[in-house]
N, C-alpha and C. Protein backbone atom coordinates (compact mmCIF):
# COMPACT_ATOMS: atom_id res chain seq x y z
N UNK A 1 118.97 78.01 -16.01
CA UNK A 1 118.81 76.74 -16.66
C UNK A 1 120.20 76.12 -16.84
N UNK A 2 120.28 75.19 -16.16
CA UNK A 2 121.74 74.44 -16.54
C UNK A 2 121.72 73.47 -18.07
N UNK A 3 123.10 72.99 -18.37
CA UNK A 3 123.43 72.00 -19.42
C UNK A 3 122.01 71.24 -19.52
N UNK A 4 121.62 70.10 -18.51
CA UNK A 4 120.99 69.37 -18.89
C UNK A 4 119.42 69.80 -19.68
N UNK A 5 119.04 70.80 -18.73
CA UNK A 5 117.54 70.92 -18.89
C UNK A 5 117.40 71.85 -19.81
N UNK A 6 118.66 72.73 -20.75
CA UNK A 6 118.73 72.91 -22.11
C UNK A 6 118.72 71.58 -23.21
N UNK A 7 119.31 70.83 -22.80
CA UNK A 7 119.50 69.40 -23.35
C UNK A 7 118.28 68.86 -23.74
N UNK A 8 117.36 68.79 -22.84
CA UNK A 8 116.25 68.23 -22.71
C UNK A 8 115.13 69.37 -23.61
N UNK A 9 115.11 70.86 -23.50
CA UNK A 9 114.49 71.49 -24.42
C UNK A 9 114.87 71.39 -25.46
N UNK A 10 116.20 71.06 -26.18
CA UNK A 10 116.66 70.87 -27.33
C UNK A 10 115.82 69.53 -27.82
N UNK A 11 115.70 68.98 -27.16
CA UNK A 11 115.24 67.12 -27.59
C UNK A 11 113.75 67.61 -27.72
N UNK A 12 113.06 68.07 -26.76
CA UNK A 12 111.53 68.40 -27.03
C UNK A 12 111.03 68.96 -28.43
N UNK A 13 112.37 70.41 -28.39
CA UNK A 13 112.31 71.12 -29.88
C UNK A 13 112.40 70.11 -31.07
N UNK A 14 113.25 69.22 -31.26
CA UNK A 14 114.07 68.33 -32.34
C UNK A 14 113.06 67.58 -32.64
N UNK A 15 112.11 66.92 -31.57
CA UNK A 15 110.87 66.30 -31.43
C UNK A 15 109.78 66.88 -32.10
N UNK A 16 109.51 68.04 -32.24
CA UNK A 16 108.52 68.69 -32.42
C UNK A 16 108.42 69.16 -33.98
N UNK A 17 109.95 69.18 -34.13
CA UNK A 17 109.95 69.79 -35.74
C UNK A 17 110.33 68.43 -36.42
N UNK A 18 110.82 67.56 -36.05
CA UNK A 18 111.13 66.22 -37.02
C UNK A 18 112.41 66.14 -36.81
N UNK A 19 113.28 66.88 -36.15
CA UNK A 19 114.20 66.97 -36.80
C UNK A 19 115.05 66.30 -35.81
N UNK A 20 116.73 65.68 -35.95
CA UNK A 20 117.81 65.04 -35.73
C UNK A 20 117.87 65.73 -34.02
N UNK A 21 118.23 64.56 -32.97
CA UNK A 21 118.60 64.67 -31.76
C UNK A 21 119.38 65.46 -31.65
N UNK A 22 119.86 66.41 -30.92
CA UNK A 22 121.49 67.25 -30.45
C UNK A 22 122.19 66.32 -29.80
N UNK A 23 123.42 66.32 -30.22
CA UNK A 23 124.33 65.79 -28.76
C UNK A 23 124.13 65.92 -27.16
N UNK A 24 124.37 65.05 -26.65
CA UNK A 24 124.46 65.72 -25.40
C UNK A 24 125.77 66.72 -25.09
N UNK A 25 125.24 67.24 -23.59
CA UNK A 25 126.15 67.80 -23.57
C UNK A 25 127.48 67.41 -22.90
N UNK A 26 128.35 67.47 -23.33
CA UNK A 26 129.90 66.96 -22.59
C UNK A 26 130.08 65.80 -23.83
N UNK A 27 129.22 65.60 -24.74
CA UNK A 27 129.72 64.11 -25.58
C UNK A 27 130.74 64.11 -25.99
N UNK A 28 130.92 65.64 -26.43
CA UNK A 28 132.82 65.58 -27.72
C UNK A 28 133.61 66.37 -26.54
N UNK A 29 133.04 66.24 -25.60
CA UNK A 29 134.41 67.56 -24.46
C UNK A 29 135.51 67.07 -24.87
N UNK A 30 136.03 65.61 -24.58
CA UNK A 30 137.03 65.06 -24.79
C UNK A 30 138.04 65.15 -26.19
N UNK A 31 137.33 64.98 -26.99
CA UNK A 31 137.20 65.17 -28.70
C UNK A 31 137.96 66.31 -28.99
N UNK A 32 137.23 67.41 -28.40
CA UNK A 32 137.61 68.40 -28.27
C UNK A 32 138.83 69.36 -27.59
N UNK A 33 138.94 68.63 -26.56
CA UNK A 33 140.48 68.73 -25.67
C UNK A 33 141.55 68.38 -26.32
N UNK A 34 141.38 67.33 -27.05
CA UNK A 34 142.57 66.92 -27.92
C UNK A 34 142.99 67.40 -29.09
N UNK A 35 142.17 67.90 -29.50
CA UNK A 35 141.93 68.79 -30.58
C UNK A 35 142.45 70.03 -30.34
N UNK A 36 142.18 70.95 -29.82
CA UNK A 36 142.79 72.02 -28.81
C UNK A 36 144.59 71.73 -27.86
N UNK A 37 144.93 70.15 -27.35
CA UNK A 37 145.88 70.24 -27.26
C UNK A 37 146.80 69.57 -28.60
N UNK A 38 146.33 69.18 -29.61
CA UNK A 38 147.10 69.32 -31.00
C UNK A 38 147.52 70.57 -31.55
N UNK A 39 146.45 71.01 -31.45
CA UNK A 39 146.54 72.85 -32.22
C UNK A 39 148.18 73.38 -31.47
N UNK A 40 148.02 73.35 -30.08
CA UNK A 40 149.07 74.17 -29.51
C UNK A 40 149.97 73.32 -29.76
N UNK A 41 150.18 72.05 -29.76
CA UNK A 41 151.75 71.43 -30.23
C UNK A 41 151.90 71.67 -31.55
N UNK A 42 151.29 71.88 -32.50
CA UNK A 42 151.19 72.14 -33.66
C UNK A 42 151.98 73.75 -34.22
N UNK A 43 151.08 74.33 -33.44
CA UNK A 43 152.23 75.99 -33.02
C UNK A 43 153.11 76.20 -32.48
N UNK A 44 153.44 75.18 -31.72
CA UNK A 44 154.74 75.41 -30.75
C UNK A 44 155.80 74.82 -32.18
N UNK A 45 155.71 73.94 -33.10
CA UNK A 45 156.42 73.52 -33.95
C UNK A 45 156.46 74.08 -35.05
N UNK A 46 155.55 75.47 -35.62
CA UNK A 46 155.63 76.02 -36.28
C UNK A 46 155.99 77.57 -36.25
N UNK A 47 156.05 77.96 -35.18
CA UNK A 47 156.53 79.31 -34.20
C UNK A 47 157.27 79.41 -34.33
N UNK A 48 158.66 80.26 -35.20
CA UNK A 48 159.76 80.57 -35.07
C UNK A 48 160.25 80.76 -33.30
N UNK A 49 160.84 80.64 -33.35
CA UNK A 49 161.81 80.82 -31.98
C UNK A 49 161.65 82.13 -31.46
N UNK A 50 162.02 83.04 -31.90
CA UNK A 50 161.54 84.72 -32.13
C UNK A 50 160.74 84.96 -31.82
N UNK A 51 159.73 84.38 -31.98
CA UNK A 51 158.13 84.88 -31.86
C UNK A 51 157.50 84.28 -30.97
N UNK A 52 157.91 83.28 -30.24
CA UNK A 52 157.30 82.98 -28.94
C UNK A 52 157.45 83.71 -28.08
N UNK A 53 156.33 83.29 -26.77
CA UNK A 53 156.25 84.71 -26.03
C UNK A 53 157.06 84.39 -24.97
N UNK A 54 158.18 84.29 -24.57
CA UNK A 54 158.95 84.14 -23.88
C UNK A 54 160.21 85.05 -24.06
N UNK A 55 160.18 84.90 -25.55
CA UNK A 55 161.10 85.51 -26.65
C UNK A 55 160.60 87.10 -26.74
N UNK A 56 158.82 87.22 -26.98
CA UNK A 56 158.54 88.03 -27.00
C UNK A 56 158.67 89.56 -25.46
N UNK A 57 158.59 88.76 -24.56
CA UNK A 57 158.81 89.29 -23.27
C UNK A 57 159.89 90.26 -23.15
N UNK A 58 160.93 88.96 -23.23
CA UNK A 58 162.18 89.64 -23.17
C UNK A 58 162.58 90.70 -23.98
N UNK A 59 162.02 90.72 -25.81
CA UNK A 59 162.54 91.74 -26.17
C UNK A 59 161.52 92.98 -25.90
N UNK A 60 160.48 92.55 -25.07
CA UNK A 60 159.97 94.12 -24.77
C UNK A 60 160.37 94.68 -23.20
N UNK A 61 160.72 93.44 -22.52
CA UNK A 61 161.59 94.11 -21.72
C UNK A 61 162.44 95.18 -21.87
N UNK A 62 163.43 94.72 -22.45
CA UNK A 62 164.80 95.26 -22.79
C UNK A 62 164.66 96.36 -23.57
N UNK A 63 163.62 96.26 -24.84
CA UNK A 63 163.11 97.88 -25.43
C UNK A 63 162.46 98.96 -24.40
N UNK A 64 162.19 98.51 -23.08
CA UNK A 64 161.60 99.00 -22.29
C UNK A 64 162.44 100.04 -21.54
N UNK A 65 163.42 98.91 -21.05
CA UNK A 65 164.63 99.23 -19.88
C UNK A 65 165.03 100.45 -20.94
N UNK A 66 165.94 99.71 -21.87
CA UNK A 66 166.60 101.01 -23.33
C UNK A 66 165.67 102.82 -23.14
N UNK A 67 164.74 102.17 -23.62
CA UNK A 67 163.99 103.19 -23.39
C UNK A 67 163.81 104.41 -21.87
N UNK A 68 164.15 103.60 -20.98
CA UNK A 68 164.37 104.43 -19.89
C UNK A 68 165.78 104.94 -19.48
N UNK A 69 166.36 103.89 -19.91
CA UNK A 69 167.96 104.69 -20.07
C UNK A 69 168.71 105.58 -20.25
N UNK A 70 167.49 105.85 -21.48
CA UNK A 70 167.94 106.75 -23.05
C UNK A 70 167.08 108.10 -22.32
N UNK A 71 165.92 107.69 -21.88
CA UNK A 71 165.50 108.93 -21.58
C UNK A 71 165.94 109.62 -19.73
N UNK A 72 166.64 109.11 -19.21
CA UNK A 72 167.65 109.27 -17.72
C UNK A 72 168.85 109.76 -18.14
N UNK A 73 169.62 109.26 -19.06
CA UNK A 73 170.71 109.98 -19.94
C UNK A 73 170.44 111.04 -20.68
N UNK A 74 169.31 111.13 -21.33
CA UNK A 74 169.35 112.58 -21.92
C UNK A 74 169.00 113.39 -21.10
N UNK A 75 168.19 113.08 -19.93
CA UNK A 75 167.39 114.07 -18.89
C UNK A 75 168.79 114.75 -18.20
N UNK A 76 169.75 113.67 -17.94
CA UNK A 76 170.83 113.69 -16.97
C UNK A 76 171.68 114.81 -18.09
N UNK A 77 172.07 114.37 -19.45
CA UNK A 77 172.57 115.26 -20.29
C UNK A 77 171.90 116.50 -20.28
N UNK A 78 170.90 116.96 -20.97
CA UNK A 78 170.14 118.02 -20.61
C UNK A 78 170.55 119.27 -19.21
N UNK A 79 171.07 119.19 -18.37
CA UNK A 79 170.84 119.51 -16.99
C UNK A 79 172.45 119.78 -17.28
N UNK A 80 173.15 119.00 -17.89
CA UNK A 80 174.78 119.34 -17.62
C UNK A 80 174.79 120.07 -18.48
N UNK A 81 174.21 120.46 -19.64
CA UNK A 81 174.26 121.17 -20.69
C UNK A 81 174.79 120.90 -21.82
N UNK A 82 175.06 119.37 -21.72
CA UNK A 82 175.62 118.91 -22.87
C UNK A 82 174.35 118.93 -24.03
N UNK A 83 174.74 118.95 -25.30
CA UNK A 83 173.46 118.28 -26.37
C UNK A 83 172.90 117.32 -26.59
N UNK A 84 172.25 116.82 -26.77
CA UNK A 84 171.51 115.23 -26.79
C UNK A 84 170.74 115.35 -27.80
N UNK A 85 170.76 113.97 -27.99
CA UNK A 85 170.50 113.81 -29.11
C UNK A 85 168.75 112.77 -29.35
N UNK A 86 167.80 113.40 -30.54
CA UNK A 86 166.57 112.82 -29.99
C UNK A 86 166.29 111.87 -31.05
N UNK A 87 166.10 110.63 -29.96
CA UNK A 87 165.65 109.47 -31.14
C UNK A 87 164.17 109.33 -31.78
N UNK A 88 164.68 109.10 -33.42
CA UNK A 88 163.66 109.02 -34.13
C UNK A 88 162.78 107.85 -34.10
């Protein structure tokens, strides 16, 4: 059953009980788009800098890379017999 011919059982139903027409469908799409592209300008202006995900990326990048570093250096330490040291 597509949009419309729900549309049209909605109107039969609304008919039947007394009650108020439904919208069609697509009436507020528009309404709604704008609404949805407010929200995100709205967050983009209230988003610390930090916390965007661009921001966010990078610092999980880099905790990432660190993280493999740390554990290639101790592996590499380990093997020479030096001590290493384990992060908490």
């Amino acid at each position: 059953m597509n949009a419309g011919q729900q549309h049209l059982l909605d109107l039969y139903r609304a008919a039947q009980r007394g009650e108020a027409a439904p919208p069609a469908p697509g009436a507020h799409a528009v309404r709604t788009a704008r609404e949805i592209q407010q929200w995100h300008h709205f967050r983009a202006v209230v988003t610390a800098p930090a916390d965007r995900l661009p921001s966010r990326i990078r610092r999980a990048v880099r905790s990432a890379a660190t993280a493999l570093l740390r554990r290639e250096t101790g592996a590499a330490g380990a093997r020479d017999g030096a001590p290493t040291r384990l992060s908490s």
